[in-house]
Protein backbone atom coordinates (compact mmCIF):
# COMPACT_ATOMS: atom_id res chain seq x y z
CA UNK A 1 40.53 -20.43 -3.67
CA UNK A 2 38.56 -19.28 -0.72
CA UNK A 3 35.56 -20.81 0.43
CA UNK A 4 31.31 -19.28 -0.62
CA UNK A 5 30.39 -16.02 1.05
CA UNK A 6 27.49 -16.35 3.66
CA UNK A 7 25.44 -12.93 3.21
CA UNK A 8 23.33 -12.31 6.73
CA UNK A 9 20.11 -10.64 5.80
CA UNK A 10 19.13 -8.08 8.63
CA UNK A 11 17.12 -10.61 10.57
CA UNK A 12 20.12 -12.83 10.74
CA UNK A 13 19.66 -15.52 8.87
CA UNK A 14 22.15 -16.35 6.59
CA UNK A 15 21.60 -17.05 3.05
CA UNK A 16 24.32 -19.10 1.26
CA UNK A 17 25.28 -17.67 -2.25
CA UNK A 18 25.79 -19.93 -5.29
CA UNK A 19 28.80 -21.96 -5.20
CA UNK A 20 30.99 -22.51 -8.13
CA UNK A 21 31.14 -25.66 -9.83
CA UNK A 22 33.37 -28.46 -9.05
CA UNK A 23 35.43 -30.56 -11.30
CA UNK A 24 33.33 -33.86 -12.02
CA UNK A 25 30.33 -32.50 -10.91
CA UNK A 26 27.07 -30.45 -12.18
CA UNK A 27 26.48 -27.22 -12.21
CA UNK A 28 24.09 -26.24 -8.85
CA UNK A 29 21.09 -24.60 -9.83
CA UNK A 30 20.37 -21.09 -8.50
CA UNK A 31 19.80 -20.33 -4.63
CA UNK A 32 16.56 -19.51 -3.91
CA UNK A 33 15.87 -17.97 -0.17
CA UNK A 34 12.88 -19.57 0.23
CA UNK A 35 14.51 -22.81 0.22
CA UNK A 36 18.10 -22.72 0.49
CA UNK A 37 19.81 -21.20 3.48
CA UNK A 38 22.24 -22.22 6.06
CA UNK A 39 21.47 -25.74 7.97
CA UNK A 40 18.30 -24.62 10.79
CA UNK A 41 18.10 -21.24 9.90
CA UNK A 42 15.26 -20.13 8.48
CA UNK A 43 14.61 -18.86 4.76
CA UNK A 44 15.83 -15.15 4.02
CA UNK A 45 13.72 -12.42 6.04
CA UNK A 46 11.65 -15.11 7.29
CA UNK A 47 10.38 -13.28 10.46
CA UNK A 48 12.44 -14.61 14.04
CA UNK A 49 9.83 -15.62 16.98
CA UNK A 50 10.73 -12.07 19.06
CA UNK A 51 10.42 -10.51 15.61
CA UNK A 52 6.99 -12.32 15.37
CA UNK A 53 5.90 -11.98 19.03
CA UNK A 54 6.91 -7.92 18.77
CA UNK A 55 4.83 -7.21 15.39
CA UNK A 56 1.60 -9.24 17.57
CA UNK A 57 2.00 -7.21 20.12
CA UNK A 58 2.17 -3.86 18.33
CA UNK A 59 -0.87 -5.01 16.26
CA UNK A 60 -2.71 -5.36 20.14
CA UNK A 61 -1.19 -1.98 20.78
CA UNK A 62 -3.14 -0.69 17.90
CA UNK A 63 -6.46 -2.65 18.54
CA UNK A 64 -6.31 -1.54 22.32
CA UNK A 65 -5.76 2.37 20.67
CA UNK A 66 -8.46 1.87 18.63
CA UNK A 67 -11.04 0.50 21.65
CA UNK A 68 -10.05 3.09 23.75
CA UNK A 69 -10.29 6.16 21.05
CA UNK A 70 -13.91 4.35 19.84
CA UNK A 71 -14.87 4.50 23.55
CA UNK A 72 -13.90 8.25 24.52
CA UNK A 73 -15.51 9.23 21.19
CA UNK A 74 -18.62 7.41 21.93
CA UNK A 75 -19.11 9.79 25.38
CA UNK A 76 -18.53 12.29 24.05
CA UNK A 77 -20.71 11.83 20.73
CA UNK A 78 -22.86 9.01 21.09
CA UNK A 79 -23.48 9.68 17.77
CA UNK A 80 -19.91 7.68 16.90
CA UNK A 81 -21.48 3.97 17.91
CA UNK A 82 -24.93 4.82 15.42
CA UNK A 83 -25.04 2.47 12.47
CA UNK A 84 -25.29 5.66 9.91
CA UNK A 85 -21.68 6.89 11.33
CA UNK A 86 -20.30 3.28 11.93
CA UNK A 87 -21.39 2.95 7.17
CA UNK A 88 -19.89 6.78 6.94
CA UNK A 89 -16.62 5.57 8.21
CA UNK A 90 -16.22 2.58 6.38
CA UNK A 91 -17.04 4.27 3.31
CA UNK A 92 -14.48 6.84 4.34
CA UNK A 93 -11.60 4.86 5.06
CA UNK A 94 -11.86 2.38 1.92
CA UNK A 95 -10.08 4.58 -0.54
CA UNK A 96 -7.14 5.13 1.80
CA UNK A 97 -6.70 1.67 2.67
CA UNK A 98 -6.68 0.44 -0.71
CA UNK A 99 -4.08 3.06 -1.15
CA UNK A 100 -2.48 2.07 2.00
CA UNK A 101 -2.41 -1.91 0.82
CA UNK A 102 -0.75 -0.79 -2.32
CA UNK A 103 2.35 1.17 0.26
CA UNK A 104 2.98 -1.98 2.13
CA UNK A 105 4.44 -3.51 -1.01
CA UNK A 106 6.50 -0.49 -1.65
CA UNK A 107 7.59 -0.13 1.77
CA UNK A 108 8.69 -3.58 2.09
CA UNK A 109 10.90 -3.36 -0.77
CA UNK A 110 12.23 -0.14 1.03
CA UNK A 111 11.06 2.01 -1.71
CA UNK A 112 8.25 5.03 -1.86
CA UNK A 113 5.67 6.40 -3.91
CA UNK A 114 4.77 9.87 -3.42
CA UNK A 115 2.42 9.94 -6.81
CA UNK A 116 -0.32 7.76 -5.35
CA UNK A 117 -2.44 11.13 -5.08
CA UNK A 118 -2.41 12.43 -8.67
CA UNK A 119 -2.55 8.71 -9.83
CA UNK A 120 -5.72 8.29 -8.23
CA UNK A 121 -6.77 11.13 -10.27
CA UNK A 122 -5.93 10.59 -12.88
CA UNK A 123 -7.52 6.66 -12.98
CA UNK A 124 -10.61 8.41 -11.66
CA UNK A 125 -10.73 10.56 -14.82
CA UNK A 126 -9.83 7.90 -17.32
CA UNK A 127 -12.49 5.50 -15.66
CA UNK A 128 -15.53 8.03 -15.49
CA UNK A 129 -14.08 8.98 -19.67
CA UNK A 130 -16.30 5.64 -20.27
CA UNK A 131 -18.15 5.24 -17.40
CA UNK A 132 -21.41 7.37 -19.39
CA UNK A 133 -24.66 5.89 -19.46
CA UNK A 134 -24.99 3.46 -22.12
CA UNK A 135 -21.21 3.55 -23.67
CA UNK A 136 -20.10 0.37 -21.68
CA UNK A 137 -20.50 -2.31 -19.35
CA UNK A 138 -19.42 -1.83 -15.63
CA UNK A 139 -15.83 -3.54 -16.13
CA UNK A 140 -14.68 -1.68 -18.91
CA UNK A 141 -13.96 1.47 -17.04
CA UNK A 142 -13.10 -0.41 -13.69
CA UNK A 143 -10.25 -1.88 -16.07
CA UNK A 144 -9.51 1.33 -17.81
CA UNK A 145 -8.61 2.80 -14.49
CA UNK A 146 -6.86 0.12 -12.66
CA UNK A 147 -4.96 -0.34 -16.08
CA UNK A 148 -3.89 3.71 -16.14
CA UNK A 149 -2.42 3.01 -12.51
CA UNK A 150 -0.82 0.24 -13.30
CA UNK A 151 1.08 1.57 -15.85
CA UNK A 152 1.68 4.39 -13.88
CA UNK A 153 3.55 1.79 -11.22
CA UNK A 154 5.21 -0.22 -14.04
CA UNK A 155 6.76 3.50 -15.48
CA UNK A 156 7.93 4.06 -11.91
CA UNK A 157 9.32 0.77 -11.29
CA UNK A 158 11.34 0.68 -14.05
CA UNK A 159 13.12 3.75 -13.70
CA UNK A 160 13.86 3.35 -10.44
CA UNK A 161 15.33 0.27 -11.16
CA UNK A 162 16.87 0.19 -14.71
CA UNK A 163 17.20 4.10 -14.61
CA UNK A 164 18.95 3.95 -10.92
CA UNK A 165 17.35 6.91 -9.88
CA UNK A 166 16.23 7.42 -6.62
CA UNK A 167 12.27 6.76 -5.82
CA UNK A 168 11.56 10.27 -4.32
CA UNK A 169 12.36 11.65 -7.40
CA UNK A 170 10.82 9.04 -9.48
CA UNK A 171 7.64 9.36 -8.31
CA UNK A 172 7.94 13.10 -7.31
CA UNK A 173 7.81 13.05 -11.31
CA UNK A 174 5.26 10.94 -11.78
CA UNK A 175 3.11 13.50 -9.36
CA UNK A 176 3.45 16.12 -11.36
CA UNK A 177 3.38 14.44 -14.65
CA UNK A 178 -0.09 12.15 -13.81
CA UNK A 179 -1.62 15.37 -12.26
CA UNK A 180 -1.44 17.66 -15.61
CA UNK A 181 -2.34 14.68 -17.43
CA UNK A 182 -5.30 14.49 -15.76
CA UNK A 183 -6.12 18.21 -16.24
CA UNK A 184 -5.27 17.99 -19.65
CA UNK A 185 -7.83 14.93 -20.42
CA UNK A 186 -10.79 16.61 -18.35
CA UNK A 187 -9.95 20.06 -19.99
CA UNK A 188 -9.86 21.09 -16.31
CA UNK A 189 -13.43 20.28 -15.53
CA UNK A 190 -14.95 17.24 -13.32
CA UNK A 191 -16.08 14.64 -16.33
CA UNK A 192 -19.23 13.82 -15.05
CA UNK A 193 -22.64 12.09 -16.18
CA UNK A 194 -21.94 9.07 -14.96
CA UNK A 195 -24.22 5.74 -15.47
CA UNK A 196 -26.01 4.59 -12.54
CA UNK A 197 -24.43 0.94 -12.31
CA UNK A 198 -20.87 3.04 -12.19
CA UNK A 199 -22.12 4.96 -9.02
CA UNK A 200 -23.46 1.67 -7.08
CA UNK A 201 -20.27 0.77 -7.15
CA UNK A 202 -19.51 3.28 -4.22
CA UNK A 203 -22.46 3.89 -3.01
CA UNK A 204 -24.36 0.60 -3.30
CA UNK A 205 -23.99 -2.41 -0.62
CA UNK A 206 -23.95 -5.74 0.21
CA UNK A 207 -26.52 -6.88 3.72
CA UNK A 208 -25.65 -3.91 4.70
CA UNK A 209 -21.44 -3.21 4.03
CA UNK A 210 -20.75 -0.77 1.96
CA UNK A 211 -19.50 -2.12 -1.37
CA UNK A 212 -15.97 -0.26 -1.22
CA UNK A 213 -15.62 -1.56 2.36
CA UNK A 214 -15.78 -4.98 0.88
CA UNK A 215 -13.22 -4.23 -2.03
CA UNK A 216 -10.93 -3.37 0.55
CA UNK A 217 -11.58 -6.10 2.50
CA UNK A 218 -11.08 -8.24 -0.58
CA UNK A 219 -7.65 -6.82 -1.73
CA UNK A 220 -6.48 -6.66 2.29
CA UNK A 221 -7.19 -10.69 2.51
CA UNK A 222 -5.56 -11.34 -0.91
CA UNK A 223 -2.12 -9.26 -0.76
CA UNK A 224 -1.92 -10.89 3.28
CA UNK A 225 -1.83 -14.35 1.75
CA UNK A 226 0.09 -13.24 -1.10
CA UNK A 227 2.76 -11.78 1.41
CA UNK A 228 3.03 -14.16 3.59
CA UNK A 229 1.96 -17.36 1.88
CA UNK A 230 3.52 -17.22 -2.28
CA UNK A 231 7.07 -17.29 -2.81
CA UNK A 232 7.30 -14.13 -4.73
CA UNK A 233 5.59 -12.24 -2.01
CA UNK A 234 8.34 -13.52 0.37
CA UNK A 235 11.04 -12.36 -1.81
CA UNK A 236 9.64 -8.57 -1.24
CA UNK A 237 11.00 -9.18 2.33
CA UNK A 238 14.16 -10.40 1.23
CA UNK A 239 14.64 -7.36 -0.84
CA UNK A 240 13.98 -5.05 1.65
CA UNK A 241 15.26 -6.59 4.36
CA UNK A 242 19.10 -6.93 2.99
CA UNK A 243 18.94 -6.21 -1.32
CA UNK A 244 22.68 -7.33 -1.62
CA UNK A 245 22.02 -10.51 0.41
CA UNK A 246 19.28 -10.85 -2.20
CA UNK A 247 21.39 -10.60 -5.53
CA UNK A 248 23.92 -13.33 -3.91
CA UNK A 249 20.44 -15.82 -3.46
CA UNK A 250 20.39 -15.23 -7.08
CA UNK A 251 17.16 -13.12 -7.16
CA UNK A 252 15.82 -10.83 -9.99
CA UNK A 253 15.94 -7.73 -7.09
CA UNK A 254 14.94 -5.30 -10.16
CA UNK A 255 11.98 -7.08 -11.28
CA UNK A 256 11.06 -7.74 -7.59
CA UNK A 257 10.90 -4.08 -7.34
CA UNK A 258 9.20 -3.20 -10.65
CA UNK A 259 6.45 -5.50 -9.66
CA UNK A 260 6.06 -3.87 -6.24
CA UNK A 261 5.74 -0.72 -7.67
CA UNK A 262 3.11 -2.09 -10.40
CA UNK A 263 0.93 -3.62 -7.80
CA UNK A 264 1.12 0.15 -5.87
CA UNK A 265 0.12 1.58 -8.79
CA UNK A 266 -2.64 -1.16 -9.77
CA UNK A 267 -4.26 -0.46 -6.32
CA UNK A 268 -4.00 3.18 -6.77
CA UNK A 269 -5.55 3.07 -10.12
CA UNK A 270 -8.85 1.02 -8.00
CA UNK A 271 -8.87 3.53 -5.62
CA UNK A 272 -9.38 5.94 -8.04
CA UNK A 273 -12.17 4.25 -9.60
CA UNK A 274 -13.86 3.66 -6.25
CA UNK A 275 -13.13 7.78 -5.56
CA UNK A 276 -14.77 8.17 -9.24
CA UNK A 277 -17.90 6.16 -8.54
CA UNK A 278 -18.25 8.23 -5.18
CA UNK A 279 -18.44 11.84 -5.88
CA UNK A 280 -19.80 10.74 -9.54
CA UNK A 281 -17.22 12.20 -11.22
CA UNK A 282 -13.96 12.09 -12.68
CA UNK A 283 -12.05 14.72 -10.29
CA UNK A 284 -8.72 16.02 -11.95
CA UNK A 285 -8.17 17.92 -9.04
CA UNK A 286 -8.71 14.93 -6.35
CA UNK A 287 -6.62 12.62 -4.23
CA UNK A 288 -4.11 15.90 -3.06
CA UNK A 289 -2.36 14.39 -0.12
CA UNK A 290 -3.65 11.06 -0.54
CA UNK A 291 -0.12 9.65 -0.46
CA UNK A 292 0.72 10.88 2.78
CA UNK A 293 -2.33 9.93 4.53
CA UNK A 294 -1.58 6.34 2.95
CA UNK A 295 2.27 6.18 4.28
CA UNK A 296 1.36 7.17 7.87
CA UNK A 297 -1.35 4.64 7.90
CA UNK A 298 1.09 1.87 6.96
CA UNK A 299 3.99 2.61 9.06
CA UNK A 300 1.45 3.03 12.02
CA UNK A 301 0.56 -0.05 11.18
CA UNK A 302 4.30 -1.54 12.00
CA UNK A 303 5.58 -1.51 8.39
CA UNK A 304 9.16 -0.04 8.37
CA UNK A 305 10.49 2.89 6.14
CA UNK A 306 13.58 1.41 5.61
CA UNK A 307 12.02 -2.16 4.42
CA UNK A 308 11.80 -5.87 5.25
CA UNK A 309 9.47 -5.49 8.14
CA UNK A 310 5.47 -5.36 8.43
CA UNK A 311 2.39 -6.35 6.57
CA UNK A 312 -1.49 -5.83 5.57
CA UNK A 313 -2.90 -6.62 8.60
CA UNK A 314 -0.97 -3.75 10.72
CA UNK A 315 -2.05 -2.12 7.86
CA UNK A 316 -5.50 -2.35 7.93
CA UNK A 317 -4.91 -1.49 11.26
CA UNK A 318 -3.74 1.60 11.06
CA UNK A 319 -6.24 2.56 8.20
CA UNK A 320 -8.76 1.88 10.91
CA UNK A 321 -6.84 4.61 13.54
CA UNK A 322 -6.50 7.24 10.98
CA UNK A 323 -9.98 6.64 9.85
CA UNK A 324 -11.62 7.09 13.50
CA UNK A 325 -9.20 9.55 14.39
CA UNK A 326 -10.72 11.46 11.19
CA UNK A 327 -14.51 11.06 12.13
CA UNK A 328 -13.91 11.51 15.23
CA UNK A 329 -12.40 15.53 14.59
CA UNK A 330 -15.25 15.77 12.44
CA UNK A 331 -17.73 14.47 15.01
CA UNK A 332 -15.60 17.34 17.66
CA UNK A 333 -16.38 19.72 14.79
CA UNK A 334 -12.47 20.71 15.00
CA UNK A 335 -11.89 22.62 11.82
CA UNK A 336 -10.31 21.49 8.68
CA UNK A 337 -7.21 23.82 9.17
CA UNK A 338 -6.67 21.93 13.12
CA UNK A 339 -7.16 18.38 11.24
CA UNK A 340 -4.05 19.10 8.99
CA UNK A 341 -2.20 20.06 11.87
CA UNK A 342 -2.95 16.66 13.69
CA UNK A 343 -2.12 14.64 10.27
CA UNK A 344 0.96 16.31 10.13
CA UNK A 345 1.75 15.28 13.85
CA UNK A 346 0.51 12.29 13.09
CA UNK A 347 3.20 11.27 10.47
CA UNK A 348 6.06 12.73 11.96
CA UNK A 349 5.31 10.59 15.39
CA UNK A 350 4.63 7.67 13.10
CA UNK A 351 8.03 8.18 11.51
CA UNK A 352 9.92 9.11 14.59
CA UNK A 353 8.33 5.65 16.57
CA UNK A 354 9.42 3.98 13.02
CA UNK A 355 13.30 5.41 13.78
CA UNK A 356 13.21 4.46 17.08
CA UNK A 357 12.40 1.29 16.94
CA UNK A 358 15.49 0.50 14.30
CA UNK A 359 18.03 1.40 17.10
């Protein structure tokens, strides 16, 4: 009979499988990567020290891009470095990054939601449906909204996983299908009238910070401790990093994923009720291209397409980049038509440096 299969995951570590039972003794529990694996390696995925020192140094990269973009911007627009701007962008780049937070956990699994956009519609909709003065109290159409995004990510999650169909397609679906449904509960109109505690929730702030700027804040410092510091959120790694390496540590890959994709969609759904309380009203039509904006952010923050490698605070990062990159067009009153042009160039370097890097 030939000896247990050791399963490298794509860091290198190996992770033993479960070994069959011996005559005369117990049955041994279940492998678990984040405790079993071969004598002084390290857990499954668990991030090597050149892995570790590479993903600090791109995250310097990115705060030393960030310095030097604030710092051309503020000579040639002052303006930039006023505390009015300074609000403007953080009130700007909130939405996105919550968005963006919600990607990492997709893109660590290796997987991809391209519905994030009509999602966040369509939670903006539901939300502002009781969000009229005097129907309800503040949390029941912050809940309504997360709640229609999260079952937005549990729908995608499970097809993907028990349907075995790929995730473009999945949530190319989804896209469409959140997007009319949005237009069909609005009757094609912004549902607006909105109670004044629902729009302080976007426009209203804390010493100073922007309310939205501290949700984001609040869901960044969360899912970072989450990732990094609860077994579960380890296992999203493992997944991505090497998925059959995963099923021989004896973990539930599809209901790693499902819950990846919930999470997505959860933080979607928030960011729709943020978007909501903003423009004071239930957009149908928002959130186009939202999901792109969110993708390049993440893997410029040094999350990898294919899976297993990066986290929120590259993340929030790159939110950041995009976000001053944004103002700053606007500040350089470069049209709208010149700004989709950069996005786009954007992304594809973002992808192409995320290639690279792999080889």
């Amino acid at each position: 009979m030939s000896g247990p299969s050791n399963h490298p995951d794509s860091a290198g570590h190996q992770c033993r499988a479960p070994q069959p039972a011996q005559p005369g003794q117990n049955q041994p529990r279940r492998a678990d990567p984040a405790v079993d694996a071969e004598p002084g390696a390290a857990p499954c995925r668990t991030p090597t020290a050149p892995a570790r020192i590479g993903a600090w140094l791109g995250r310097l990269g990115l705060v030393l891009a960030l310095v030097a973009l604030g710092a051309v911007l503020a000579a040639l627009r002052p303006q930039f470095l006023t505390w009015a701007n300074l609000v403007t962008v953080a009130r700007q780049i909130s939405i996105n990054g919550i968005l963006a937070v919600g990607v990492t956990y997709v893109l660590l699994i290796g997987g991809v939601d391209l519905s994030l956009g009509s999602v966040v519609a369509l939670s903006g909709v539901v939300a502002a449906s009781f969000a009229h003065p005097g129907d309800y109290p503040l949390v029941v159409p912050v809940a309504a909204g997360v709640a229609v995004g999260l079952g937005c990510g549990l729908i995608n999650g499970v097809v993907v996983t028990l349907g075995r169909v790929a995730p473009f397609i999945v949530t190319l679906g989804m896209m469409t299908a959140a997007r009319g449904l949005a237009l069909v509960l609005s009757a094609g109109r912004p549902v607006s009238n909105l109670s004044p505690e629902f729009a302080r929730l976007a426009g209203g702030d804390l010493l100073g910070v922007p309310y939205p700027m501290l949700i984001l804040g609040g869901v960044a410092l969360l899912s970072g401790l989450f990732l990094h510091n609860i077994r579960l959120g380890r296992y999203l790694y493992a997944v991505g990093g090497n998925e059959t390496a995963a099923r021989a540590c004896g973990l539930r890959v599809g209901a790693i994923k499902t819950f990846a994709y919930a999470v997505c969609g959860a933080l979607a759904g928030l960011a729709g009720v943020v978007l909501a309380s903003r423009i004071t009203a239930g957009q149908p039509n928002a959130g186009v291209g939202y999901e792109l904006d969110a993708i390049a952010a993440v893997v410029i923050g040094g999350t990898s397409l294919s899976g297993g490698v990066g986290g929120v605070g590259g993340t929030v990062l790159g939110t950041l980049l995009m976000g001053v990159i944004n103002n700053g067009l606007d500040l350089l009153n470069v049209s709208s038509y010149y700004q989709q042009i950069v996005k786009g160039l954007i992304i594809v370097s973002a992808v192409w440096l995320d290639q690279r890097t792999k080889r």
